[in-house]
Protein backbone atom coordinates (compact mmCIF):
# COMPACT_ATOMS: atom_id res chain seq x y z
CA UNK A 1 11.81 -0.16 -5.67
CA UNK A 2 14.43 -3.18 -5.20
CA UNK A 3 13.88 -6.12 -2.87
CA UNK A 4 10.65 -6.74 -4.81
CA UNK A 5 9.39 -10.19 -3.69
CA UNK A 6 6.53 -12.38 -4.52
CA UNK A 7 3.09 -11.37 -3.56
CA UNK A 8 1.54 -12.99 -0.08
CA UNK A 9 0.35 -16.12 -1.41
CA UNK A 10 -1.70 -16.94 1.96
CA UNK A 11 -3.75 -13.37 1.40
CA UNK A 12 -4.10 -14.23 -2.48
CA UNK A 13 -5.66 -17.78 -1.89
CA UNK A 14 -7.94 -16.93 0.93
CA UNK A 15 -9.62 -14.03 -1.82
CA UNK A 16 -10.08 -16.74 -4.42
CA UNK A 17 -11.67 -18.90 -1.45
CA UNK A 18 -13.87 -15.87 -0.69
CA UNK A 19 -14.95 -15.43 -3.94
CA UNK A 20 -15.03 -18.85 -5.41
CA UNK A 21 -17.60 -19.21 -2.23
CA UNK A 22 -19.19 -16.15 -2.81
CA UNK A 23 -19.88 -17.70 -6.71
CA UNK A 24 -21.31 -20.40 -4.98
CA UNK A 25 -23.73 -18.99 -2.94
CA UNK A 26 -24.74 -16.14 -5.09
CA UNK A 27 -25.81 -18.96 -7.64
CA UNK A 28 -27.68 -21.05 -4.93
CA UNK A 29 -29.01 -17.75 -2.87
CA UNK A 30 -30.62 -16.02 -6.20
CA UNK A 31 -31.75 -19.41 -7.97
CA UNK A 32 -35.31 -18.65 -7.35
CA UNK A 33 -35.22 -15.36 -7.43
CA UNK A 34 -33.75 -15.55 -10.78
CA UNK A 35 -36.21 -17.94 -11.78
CA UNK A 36 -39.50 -15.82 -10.50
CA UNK A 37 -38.36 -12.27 -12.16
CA UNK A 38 -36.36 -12.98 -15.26
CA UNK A 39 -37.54 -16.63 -16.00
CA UNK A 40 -34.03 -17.84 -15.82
CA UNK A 41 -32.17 -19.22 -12.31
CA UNK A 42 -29.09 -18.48 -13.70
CA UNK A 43 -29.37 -14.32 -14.07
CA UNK A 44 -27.97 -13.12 -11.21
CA UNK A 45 -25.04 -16.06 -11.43
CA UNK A 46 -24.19 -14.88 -15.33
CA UNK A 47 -23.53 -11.50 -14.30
CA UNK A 48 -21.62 -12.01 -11.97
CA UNK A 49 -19.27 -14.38 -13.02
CA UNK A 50 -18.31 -11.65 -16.01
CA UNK A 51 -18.33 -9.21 -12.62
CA UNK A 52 -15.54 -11.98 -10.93
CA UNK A 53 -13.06 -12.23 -14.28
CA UNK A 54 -13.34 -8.55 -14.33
CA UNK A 55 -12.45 -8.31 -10.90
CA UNK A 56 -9.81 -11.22 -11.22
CA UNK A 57 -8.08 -9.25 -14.16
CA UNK A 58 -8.17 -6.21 -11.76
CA UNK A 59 -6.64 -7.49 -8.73
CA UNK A 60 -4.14 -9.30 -10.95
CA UNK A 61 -3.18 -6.30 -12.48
CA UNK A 62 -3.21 -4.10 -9.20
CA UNK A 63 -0.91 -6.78 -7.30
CA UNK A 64 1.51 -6.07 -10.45
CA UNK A 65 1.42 -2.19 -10.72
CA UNK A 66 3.74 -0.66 -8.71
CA UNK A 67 1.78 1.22 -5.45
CA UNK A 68 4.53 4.08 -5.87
CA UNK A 69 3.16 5.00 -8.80
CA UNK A 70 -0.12 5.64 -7.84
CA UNK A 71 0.63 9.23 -7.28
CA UNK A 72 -0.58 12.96 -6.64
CA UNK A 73 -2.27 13.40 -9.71
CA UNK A 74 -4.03 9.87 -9.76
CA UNK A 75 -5.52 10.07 -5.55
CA UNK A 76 -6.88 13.54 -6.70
CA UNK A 77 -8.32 12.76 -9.59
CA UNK A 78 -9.97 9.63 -8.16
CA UNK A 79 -11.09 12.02 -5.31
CA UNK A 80 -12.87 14.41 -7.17
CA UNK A 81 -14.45 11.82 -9.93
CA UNK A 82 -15.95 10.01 -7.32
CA UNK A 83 -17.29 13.30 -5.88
CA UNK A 84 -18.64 14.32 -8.87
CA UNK A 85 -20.39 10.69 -9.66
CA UNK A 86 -21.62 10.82 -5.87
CA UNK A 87 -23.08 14.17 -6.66
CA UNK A 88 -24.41 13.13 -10.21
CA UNK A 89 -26.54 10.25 -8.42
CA UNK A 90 -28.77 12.86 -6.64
CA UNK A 91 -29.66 14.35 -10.22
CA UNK A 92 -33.44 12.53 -11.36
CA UNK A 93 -32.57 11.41 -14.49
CA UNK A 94 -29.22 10.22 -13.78
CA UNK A 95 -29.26 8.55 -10.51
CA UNK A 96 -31.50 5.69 -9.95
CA UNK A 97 -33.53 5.63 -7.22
CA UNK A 98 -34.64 2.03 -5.54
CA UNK A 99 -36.57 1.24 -2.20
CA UNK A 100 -36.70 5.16 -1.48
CA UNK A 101 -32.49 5.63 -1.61
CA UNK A 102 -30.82 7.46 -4.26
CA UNK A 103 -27.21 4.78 -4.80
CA UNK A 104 -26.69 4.40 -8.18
CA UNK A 105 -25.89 5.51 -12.02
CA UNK A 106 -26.93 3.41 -14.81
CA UNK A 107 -24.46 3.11 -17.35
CA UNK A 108 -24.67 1.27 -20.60
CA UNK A 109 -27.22 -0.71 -18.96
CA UNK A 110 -25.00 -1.50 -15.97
CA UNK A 111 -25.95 0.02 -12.44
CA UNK A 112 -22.86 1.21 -11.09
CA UNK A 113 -22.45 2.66 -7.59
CA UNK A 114 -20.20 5.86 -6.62
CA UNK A 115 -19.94 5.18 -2.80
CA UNK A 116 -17.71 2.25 -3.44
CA UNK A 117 -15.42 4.00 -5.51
CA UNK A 118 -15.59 6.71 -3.24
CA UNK A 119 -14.24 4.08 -0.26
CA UNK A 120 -11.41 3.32 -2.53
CA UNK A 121 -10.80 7.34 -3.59
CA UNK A 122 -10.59 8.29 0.43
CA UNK A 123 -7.86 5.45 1.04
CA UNK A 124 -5.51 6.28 -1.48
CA UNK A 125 -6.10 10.03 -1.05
CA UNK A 126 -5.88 9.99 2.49
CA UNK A 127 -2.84 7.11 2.04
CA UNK A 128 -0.88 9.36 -0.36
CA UNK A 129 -1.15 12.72 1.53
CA UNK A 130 -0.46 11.92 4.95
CA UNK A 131 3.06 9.87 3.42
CA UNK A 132 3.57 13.35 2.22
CA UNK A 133 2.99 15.11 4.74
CA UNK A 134 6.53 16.83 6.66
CA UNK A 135 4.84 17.26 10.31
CA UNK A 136 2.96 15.21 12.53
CA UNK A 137 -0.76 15.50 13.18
CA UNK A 138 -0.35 17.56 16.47
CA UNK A 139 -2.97 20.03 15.69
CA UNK A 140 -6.66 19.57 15.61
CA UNK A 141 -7.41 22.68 13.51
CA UNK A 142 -4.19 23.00 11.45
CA UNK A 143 -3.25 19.36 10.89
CA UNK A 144 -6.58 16.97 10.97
CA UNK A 145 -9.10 19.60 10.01
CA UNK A 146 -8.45 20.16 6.36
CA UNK A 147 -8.69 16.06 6.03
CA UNK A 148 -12.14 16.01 7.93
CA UNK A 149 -13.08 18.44 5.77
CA UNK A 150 -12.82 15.81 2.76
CA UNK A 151 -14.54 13.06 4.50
CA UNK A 152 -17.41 15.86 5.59
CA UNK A 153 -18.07 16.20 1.51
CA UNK A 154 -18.19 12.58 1.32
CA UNK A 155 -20.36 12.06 4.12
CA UNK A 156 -22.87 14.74 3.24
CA UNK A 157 -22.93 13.51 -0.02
CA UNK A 158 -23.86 9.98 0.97
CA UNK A 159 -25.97 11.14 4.08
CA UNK A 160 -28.11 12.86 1.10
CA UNK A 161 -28.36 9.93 -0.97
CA UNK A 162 -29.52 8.19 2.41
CA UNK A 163 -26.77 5.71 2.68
CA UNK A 164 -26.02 5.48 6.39
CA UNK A 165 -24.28 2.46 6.09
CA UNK A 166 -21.74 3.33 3.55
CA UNK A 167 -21.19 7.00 5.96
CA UNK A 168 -20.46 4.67 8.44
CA UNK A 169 -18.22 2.52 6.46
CA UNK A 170 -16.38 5.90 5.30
CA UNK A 171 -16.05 7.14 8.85
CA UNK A 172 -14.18 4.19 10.71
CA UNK A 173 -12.46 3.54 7.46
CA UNK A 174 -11.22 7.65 7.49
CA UNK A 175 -10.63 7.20 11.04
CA UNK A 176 -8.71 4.04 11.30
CA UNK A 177 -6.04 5.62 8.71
CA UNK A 178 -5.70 8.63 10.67
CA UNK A 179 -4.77 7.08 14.01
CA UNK A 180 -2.25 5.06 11.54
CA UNK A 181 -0.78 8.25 10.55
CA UNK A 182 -0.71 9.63 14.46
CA UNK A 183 -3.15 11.45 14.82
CA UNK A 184 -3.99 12.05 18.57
CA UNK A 185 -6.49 10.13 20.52
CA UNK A 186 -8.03 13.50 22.48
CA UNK A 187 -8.51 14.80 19.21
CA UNK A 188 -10.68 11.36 18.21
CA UNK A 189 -12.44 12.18 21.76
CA UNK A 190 -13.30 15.76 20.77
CA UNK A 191 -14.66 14.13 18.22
CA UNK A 192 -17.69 11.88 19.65
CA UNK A 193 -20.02 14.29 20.81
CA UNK A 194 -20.53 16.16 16.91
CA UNK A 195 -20.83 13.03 15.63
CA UNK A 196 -22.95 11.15 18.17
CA UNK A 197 -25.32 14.47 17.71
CA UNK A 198 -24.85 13.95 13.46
CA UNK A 199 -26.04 10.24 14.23
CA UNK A 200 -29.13 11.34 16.41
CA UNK A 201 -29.91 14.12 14.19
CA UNK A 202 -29.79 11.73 11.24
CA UNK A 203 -32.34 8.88 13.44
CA UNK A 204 -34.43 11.62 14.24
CA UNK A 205 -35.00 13.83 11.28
CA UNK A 206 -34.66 11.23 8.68
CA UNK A 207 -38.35 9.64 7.79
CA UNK A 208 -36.10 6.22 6.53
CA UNK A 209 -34.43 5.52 9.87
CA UNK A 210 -37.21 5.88 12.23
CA UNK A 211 -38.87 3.10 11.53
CA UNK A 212 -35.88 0.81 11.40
CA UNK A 213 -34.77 1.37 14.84
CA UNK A 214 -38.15 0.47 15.66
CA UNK A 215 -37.95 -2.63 13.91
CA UNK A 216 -34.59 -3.31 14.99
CA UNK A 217 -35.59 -2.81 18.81
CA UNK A 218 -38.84 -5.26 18.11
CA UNK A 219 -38.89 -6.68 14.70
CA UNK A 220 -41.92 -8.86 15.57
CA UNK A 221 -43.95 -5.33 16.31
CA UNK A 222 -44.32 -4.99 12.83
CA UNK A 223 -43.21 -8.64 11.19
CA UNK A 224 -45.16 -7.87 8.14
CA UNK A 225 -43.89 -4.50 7.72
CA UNK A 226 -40.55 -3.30 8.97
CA UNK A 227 -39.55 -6.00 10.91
CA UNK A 228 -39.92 -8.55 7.61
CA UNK A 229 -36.92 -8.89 6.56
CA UNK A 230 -34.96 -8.71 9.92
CA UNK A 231 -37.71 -11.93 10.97
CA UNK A 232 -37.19 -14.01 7.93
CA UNK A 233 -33.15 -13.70 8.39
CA UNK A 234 -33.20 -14.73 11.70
CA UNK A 235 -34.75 -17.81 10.98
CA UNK A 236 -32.60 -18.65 8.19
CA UNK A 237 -29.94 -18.23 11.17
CA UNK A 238 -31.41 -20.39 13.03
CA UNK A 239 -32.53 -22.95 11.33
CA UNK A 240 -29.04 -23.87 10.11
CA UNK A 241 -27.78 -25.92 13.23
CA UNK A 242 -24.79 -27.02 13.36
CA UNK A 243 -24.01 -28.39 9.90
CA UNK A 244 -27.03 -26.42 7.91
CA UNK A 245 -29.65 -28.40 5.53
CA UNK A 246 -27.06 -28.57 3.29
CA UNK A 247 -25.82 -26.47 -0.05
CA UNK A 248 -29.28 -25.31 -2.10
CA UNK A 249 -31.35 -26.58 0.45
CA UNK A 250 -32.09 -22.91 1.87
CA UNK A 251 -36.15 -22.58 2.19
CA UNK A 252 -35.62 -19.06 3.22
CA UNK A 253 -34.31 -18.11 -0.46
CA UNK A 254 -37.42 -18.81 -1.89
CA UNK A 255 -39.01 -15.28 -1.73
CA UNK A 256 -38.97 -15.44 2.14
CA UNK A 257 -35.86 -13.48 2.48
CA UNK A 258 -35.89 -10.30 0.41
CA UNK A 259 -32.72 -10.07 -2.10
CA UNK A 260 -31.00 -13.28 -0.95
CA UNK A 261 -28.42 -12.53 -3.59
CA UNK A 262 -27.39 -9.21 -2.20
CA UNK A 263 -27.04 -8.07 1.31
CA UNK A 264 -28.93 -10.75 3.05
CA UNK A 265 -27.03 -13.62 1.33
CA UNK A 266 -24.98 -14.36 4.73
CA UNK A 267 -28.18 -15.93 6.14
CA UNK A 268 -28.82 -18.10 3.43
CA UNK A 269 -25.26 -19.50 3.84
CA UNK A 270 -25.90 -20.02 7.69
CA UNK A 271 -28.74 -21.71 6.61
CA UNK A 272 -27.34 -24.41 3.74
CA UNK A 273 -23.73 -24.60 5.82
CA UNK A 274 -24.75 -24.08 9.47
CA UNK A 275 -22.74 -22.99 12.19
CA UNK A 276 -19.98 -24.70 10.63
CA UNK A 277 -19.79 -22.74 7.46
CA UNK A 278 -20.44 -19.73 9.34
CA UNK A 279 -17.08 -20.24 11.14
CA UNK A 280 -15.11 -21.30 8.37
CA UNK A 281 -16.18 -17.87 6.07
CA UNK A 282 -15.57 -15.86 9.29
CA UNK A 283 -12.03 -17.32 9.89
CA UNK A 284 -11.06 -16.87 5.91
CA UNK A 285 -11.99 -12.98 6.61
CA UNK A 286 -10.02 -13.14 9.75
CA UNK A 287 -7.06 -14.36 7.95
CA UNK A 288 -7.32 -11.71 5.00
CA UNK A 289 -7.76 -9.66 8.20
CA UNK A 290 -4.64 -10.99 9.92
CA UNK A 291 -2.83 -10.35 6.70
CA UNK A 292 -3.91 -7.27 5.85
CA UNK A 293 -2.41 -5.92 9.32
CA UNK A 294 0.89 -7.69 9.04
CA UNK A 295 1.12 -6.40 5.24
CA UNK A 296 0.82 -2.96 6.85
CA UNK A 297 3.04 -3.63 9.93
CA UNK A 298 6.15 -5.12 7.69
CA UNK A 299 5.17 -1.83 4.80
CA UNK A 300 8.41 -0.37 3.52
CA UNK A 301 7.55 3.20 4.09
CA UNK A 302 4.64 5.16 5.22
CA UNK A 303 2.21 5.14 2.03
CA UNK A 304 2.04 1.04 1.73
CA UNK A 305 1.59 0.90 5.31
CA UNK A 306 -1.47 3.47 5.15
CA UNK A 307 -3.05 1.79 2.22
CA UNK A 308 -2.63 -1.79 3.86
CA UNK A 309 -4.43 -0.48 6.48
CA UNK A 310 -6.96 1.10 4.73
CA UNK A 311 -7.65 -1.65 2.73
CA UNK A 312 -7.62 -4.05 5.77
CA UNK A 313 -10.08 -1.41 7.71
CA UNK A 314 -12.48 -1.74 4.79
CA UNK A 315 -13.19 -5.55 4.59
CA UNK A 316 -12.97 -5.77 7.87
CA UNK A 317 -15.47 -2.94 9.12
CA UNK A 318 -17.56 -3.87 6.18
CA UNK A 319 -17.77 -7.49 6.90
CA UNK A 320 -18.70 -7.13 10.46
CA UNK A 321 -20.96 -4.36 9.60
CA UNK A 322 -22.99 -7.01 7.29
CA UNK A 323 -23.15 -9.87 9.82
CA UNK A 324 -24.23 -7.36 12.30
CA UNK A 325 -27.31 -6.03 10.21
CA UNK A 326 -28.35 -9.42 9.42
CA UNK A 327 -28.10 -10.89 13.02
CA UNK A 328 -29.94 -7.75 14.20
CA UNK A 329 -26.69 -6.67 16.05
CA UNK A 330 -27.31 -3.16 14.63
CA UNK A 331 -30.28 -1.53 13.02
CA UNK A 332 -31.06 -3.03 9.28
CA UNK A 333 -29.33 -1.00 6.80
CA UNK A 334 -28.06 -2.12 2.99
CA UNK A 335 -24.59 -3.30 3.08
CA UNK A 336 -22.81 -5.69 0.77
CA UNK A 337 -20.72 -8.55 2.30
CA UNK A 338 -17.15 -8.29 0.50
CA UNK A 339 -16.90 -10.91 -1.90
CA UNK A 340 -19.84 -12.50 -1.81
CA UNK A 341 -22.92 -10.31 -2.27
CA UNK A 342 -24.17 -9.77 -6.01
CA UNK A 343 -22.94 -6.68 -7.69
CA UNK A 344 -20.30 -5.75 -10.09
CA UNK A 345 -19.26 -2.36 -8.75
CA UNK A 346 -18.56 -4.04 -5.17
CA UNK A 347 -17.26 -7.20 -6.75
CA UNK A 348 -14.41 -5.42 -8.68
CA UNK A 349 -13.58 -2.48 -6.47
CA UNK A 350 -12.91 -5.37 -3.85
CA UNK A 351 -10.55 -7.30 -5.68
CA UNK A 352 -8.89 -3.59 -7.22
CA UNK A 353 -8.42 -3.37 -3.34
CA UNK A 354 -6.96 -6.64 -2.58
CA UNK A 355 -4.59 -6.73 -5.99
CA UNK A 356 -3.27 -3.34 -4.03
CA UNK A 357 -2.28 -5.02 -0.35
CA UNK A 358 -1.28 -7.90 -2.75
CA UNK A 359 0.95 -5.39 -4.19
CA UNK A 360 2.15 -3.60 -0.60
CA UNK A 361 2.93 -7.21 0.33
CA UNK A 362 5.80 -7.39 -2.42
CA UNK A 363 7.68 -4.96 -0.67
CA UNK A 364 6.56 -5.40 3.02
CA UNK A 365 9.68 -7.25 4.75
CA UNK A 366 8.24 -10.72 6.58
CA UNK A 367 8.95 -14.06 5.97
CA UNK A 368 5.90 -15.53 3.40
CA UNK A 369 4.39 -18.51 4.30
């Protein structure tokens, strides 16, 4: 396309922010961690600074390839790989199985994890075929169906695997697009009651989630149990005041809170930075958030704006989602926060994702800062 301008140099310095932070506090969150399992504190730091150049060269290389190109043949094929991989992790001998869920594939040594490709698969697919599409989504049966029928797979899939959090993820992410593409807001309505009876079903039937809604009602009825880890991040919280004990001065990282490194790292940050930090990560995400939807406003034509918004709808439900588990907002459930939680899958899907609204942002018509 012509009129291709320079990337949105606000968005791309806030993600190297994020994850020059999320370096930071990955090496001070899984020091002792590090040092207790593998006899080394920097393990978990090693990794995943080959995870960050990977994901650097990624989003570097996304904000430069053309999103126009990224066409029928490529959404489908993404869709159905990740399908396949998502089904391949419920296969014993494949999948890897840890703390009773069945996430992730081992390859070459590596674990890698489907669902996040999967996130990435339903917004371009999704992205790409409503663009496409000649009609508006007036119909319930004849127009939205056939695309809830796509995220059903996915969510079935994952529901299997017992990954509520990334089925929740997949939902507002699916459903956010959709209402960006027009679909109707009764048909959204029509839509709560099957899926507030999937969500009790799931609670109910489930032997996993039981026990965490009981937690998350009362943590402190079971605080060695259940209610552990909700307990121990809660005082990391708290304990951080206004300015925090200051950077690798977390107590709660040492073995209190379980896998510091990972999902749980946001409390350790509350707790070296304090209230303070806790703002200033929570504004840079607001900005990438602000971004994102101005990217998507400004889009030159229907498929950037859907994938701006897609990509926007994914750090920003996921990143909310995170600091709600580990506040006890919501019931606990495992959820990376973008940028900043250990884990090479994550780590380089997210920038992918960001080198793409990078990219959008070339040919979205605003004035850069």
């Amino acid at each position: 396309m012509k009129n291709k301008k320079p990337f949105d140099f606000l968005l791309f310095i806030t993600v190297l922010i994020l994850l020059s932070l999320g370096l930071i506090m990955v090496f001070s969150a899984s020091a002792p961690t590090a040092e207790k399992y593998y006899g080394n504190i920097y393990h978990y730091i090693n990794r995943q600074l080959v995870f960050a150049g990977l994901g650097m060269a990624a989003m570097l290389l996304a904000a430069n390839y053309d999103y126009h190109k990224i066409g029928k043949k490529t959404v489908w094929i993404l869709l159905l790989v990740s399908i396949v991989l998502l089904i391949l992790v419920l296969i014993p001998g494949i999948g890897s199985e840890s703390k009773g869920s069945w996430r992730w594939i081992i390859i070459a040594g590596f674990r890698f994890q489907p669902s996040e490709l999967a996130k990435m698969a339903l917004i371009l697919f999704y992205s790409y075929s409503l663009s496409k599409r000649k009609k508006p989504l007036d119909s319930f049966f004849g127009d939205l169906l056939p695309y809830l029928f796509v995220l059903g797979i996915i969510v079935a899939l994952l529901l299997l695997e017992t990954h509520l959090s990334a089925t929740i993820i997949m939902i507002s992410i699916a459903m956010i697009i959709l209402f960006a593409a027009g679909a109707k807001i009764r048909h959204f309505a029509a839509l709560v009651l099957p899926v507030t009876a999937l969500v009790i079903a799931v609670i109910t039937f489930t032997d996993y989630m039981t026990p965490r809604l009981r937690s998350w009602i009362d943590p402190w009825s079971d605080p060695r149990g259940d209610g552990y880890q909700t307990i121990q991040s809660l005082y990391a919280i708290g304990s951080g005041g206004l300015f925090g004990r200051g950077l690798g001065q977390s107590m709660q990282k040492f073995l209190y809170v379980p896998e510091p490194q990972n999902d749980y790292i946001f409390p350790i940050l509350a707790e070296e930075l304090g209230f303070v930090g806790v703002v200033a990560v929570l504004l840079l995400f607001m900005i990438f958030i602000w971004r994102g939807i101005k990217i998507a406003v400004h889009a030159p034509d229907t498929y950037g704006c859907l994938i701006a918004s897609g990509v926007t709808a994914l750090i920003a439900v996921q990143s909310l989602f995170n600091v709600a588990v580990v506040t006890n907002s919501v019931p606990p459930t495992g959820v990376s926060l973008p940028f900043f939680s250990a884990g090479g899958t994550a780590l380089i899907l997210f920038m992918a994702e960001a080198g793409i609204l990078l990219n959008v942002s070339r040919y979205s018509r605003y004035e850069r800062i």
